[in-house]
N, C-alpha and C. Protein backbone atom coordinates (compact mmCIF):
# COMPACT_ATOMS: atom_id res chain seq x y z
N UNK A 1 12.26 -5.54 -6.38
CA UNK A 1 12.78 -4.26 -5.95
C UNK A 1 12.38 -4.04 -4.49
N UNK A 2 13.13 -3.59 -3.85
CA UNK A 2 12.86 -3.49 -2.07
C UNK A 2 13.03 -2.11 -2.32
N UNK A 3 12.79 -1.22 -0.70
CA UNK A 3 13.05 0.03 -0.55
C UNK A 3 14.46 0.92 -1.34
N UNK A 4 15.53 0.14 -0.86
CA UNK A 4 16.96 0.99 -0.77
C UNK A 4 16.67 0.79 -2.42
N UNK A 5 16.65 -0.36 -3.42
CA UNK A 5 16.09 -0.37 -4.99
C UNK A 5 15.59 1.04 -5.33
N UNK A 6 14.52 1.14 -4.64
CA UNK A 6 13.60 2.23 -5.11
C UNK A 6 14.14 3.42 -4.66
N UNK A 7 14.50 4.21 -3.93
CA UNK A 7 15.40 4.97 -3.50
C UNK A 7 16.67 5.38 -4.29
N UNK A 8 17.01 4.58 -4.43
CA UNK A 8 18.61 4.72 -5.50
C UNK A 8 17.78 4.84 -7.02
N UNK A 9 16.79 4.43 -7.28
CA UNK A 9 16.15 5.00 -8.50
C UNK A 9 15.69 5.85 -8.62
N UNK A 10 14.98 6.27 -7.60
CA UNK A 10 14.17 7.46 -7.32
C UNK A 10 15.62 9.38 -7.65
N UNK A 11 16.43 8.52 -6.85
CA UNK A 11 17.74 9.68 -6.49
C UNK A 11 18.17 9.48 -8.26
N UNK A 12 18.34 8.60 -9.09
CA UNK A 12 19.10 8.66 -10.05
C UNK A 12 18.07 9.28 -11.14
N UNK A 13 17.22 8.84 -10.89
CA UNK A 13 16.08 9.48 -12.51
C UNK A 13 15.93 10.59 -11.79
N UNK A 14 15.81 11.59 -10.66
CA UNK A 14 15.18 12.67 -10.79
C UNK A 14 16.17 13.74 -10.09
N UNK A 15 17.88 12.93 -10.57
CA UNK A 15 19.25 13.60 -10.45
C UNK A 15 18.87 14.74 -8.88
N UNK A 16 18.77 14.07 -7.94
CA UNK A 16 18.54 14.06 -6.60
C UNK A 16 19.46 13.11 -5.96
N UNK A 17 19.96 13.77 -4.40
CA UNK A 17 20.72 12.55 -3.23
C UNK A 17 19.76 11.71 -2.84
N UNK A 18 20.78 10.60 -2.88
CA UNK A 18 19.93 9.49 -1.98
C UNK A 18 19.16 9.58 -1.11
N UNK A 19 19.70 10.39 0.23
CA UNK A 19 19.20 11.49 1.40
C UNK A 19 17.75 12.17 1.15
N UNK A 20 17.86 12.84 0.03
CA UNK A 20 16.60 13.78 -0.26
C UNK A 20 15.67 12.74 -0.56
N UNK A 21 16.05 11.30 -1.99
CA UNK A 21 15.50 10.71 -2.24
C UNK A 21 14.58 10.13 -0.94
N UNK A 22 15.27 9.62 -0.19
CA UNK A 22 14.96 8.31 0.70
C UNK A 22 13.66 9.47 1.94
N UNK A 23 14.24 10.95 1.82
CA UNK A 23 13.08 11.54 2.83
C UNK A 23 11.77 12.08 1.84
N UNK A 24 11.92 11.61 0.72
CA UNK A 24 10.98 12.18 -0.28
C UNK A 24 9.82 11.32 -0.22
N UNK A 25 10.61 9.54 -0.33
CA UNK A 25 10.06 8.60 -0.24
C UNK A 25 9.42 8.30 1.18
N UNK A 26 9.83 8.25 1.83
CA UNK A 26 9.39 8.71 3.52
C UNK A 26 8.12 9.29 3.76
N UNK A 27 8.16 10.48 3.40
CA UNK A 27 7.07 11.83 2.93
C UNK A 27 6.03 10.80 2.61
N UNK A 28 5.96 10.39 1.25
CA UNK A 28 5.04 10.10 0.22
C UNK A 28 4.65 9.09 1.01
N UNK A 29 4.83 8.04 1.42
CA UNK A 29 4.47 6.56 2.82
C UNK A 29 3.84 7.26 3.75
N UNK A 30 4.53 8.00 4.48
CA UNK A 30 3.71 8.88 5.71
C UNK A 30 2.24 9.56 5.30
N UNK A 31 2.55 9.86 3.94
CA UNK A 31 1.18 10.49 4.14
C UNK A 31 0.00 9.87 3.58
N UNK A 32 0.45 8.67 2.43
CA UNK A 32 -1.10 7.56 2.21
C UNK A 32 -1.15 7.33 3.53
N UNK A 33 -0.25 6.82 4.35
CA UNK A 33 -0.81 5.98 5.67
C UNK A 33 -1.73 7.00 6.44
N UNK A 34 -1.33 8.04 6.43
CA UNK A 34 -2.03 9.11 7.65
C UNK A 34 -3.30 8.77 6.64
N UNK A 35 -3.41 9.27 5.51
CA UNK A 35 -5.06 9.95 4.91
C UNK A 35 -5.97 8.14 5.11
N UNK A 36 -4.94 7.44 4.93
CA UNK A 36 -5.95 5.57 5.07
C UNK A 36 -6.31 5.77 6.34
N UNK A 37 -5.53 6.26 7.09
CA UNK A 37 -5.74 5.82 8.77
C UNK A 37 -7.23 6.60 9.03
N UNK A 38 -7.14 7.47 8.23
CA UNK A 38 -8.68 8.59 8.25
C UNK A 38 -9.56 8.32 7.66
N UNK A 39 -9.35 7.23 6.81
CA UNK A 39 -10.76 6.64 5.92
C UNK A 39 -10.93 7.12 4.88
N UNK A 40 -9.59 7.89 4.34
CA UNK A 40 -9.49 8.56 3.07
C UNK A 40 -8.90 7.44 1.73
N UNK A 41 -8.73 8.35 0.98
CA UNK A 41 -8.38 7.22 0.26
C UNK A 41 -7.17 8.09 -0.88
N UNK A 42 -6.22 7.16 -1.17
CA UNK A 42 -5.48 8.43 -2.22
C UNK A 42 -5.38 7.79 -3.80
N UNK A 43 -5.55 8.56 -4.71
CA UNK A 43 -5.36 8.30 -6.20
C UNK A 43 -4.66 8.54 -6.70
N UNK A 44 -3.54 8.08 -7.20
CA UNK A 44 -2.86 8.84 -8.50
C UNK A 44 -2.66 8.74 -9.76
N UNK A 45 -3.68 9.49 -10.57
CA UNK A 45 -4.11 9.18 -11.87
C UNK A 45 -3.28 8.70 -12.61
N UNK A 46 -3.76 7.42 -13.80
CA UNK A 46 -2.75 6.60 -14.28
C UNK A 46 -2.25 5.67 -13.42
N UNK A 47 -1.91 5.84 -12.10
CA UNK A 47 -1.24 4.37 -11.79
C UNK A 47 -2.18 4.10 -10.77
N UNK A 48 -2.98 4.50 -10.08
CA UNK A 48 -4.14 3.69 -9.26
C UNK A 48 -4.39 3.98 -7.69
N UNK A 49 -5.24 3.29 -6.94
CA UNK A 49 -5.76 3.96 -5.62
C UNK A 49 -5.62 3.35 -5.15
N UNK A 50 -5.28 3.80 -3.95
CA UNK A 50 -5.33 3.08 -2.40
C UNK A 50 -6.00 3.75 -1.35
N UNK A 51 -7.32 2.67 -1.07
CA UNK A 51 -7.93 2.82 -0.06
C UNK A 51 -8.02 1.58 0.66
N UNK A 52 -9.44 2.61 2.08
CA UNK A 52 -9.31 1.33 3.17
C UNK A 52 -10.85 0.63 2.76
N UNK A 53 -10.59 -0.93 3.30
CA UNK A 53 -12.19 -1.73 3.29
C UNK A 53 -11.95 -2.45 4.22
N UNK A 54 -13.47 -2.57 4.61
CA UNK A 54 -13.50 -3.12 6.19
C UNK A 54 -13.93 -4.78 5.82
N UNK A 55 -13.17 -5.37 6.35
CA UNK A 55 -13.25 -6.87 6.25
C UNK A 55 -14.36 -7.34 7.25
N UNK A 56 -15.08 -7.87 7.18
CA UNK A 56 -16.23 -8.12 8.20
C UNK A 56 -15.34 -9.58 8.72
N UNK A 57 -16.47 -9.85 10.51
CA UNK A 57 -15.70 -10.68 10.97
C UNK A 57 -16.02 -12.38 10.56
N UNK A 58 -15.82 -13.35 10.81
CA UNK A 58 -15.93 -14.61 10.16
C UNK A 58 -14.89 -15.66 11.88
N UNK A 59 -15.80 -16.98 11.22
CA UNK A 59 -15.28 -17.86 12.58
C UNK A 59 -14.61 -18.76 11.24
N UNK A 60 -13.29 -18.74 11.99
CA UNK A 60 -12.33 -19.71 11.33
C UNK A 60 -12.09 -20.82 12.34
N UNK A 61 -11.12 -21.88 11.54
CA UNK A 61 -10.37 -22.95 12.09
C UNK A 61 -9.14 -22.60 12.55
N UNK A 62 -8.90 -23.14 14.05
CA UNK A 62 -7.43 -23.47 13.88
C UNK A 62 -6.78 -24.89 13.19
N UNK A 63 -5.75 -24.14 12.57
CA UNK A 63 -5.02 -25.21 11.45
C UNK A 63 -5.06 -26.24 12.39
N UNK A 64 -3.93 -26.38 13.46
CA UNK A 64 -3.46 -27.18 14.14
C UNK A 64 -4.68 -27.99 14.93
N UNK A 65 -5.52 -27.81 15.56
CA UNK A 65 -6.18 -28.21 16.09
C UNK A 65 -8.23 -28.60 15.71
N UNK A 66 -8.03 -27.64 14.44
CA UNK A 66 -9.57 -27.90 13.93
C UNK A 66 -10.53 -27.16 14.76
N UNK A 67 -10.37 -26.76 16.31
CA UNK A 67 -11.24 -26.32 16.62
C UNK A 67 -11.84 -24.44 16.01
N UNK A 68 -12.74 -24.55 16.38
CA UNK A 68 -13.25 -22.58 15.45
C UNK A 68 -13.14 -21.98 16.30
N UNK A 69 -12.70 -20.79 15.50
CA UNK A 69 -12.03 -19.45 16.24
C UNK A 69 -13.44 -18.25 15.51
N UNK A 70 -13.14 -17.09 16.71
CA UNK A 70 -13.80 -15.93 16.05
C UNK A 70 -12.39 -15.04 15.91
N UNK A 71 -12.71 -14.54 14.35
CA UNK A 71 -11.73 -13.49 13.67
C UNK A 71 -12.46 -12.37 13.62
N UNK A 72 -11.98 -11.34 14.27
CA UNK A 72 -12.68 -10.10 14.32
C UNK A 72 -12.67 -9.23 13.01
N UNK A 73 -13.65 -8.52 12.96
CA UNK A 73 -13.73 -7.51 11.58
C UNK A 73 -12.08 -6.60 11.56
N UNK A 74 -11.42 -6.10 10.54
CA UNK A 74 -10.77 -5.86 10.03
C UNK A 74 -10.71 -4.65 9.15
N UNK A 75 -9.67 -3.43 9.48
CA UNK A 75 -9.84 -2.25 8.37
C UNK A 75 -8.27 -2.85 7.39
N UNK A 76 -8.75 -2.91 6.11
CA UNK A 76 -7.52 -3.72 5.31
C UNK A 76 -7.23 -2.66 4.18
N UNK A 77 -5.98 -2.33 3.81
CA UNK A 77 -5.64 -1.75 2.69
C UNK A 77 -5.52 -2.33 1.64
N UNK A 78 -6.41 -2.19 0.15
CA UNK A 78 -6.32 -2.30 -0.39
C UNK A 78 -5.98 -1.21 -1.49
N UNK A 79 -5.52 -2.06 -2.75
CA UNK A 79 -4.66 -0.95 -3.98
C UNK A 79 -5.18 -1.48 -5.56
N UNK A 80 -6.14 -0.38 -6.46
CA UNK A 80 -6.80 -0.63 -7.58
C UNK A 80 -5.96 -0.36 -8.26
N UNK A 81 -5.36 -0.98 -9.30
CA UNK A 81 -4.98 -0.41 -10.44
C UNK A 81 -5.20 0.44 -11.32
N UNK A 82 -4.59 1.47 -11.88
CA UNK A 82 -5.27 2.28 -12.87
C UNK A 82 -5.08 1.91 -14.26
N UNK A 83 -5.86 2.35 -15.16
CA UNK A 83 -5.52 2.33 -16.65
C UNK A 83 -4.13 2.29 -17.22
N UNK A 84 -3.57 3.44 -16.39
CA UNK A 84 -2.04 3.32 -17.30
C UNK A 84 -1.07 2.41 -16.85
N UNK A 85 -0.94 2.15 -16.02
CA UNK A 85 -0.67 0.64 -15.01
C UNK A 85 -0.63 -0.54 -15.74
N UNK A 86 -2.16 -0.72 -15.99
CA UNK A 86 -2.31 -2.13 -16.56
C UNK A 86 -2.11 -1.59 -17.93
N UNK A 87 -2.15 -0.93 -18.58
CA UNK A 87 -1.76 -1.10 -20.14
C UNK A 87 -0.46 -0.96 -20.44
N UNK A 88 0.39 -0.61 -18.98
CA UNK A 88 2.12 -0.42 -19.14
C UNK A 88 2.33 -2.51 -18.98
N UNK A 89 1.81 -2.83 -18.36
CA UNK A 89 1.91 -4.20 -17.75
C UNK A 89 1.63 -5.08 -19.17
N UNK A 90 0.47 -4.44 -20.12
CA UNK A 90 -0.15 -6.09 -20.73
C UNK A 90 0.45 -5.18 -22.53
């Protein structure tokens, strides 16, 4: 399922326009990203959280050449599953 997928589902189960759908969906993106960008984190009970973790830095290889690189530390989004999630899944 890609965006326009989710959108046209979103508009059909909750007998809403595409339009409204697609700025609803918009909304809801804009604002995990703002509260992650702040070091927040968002939950939504039953289907799970998304927050930020800081990847510490590490010296890698380049593929091509073998020689080591420094990879700088990293703020990475990650997403927990919740209970109702995984028991819809298994």
């Amino acid at each position: 399922m890609n965006k326009t997928d989710l959108i046209e589902h979103i508009a059909k189960h909750a007998d809403i326009s595409k339009a409204a759908a697609g700025r609803a969906l918009e909304a809801m993106l804009g604002a995990v990203t703002n509260t992650l960008k702040k070091g927040g984190s968002v939950s939504l009970v039953g289907f799970g959280t998304f927050a930020v973790t800081k990847r510490a830095g590490r010296t890698g290889r380049n593929p091509r050449t073998g020689k080591a690189i420094t990879i700088d530390e990293a703020q990475v989004p990650k997403f927990r599953p919740g209970k109702g999630l995984k028991d819809a899944l298994n």
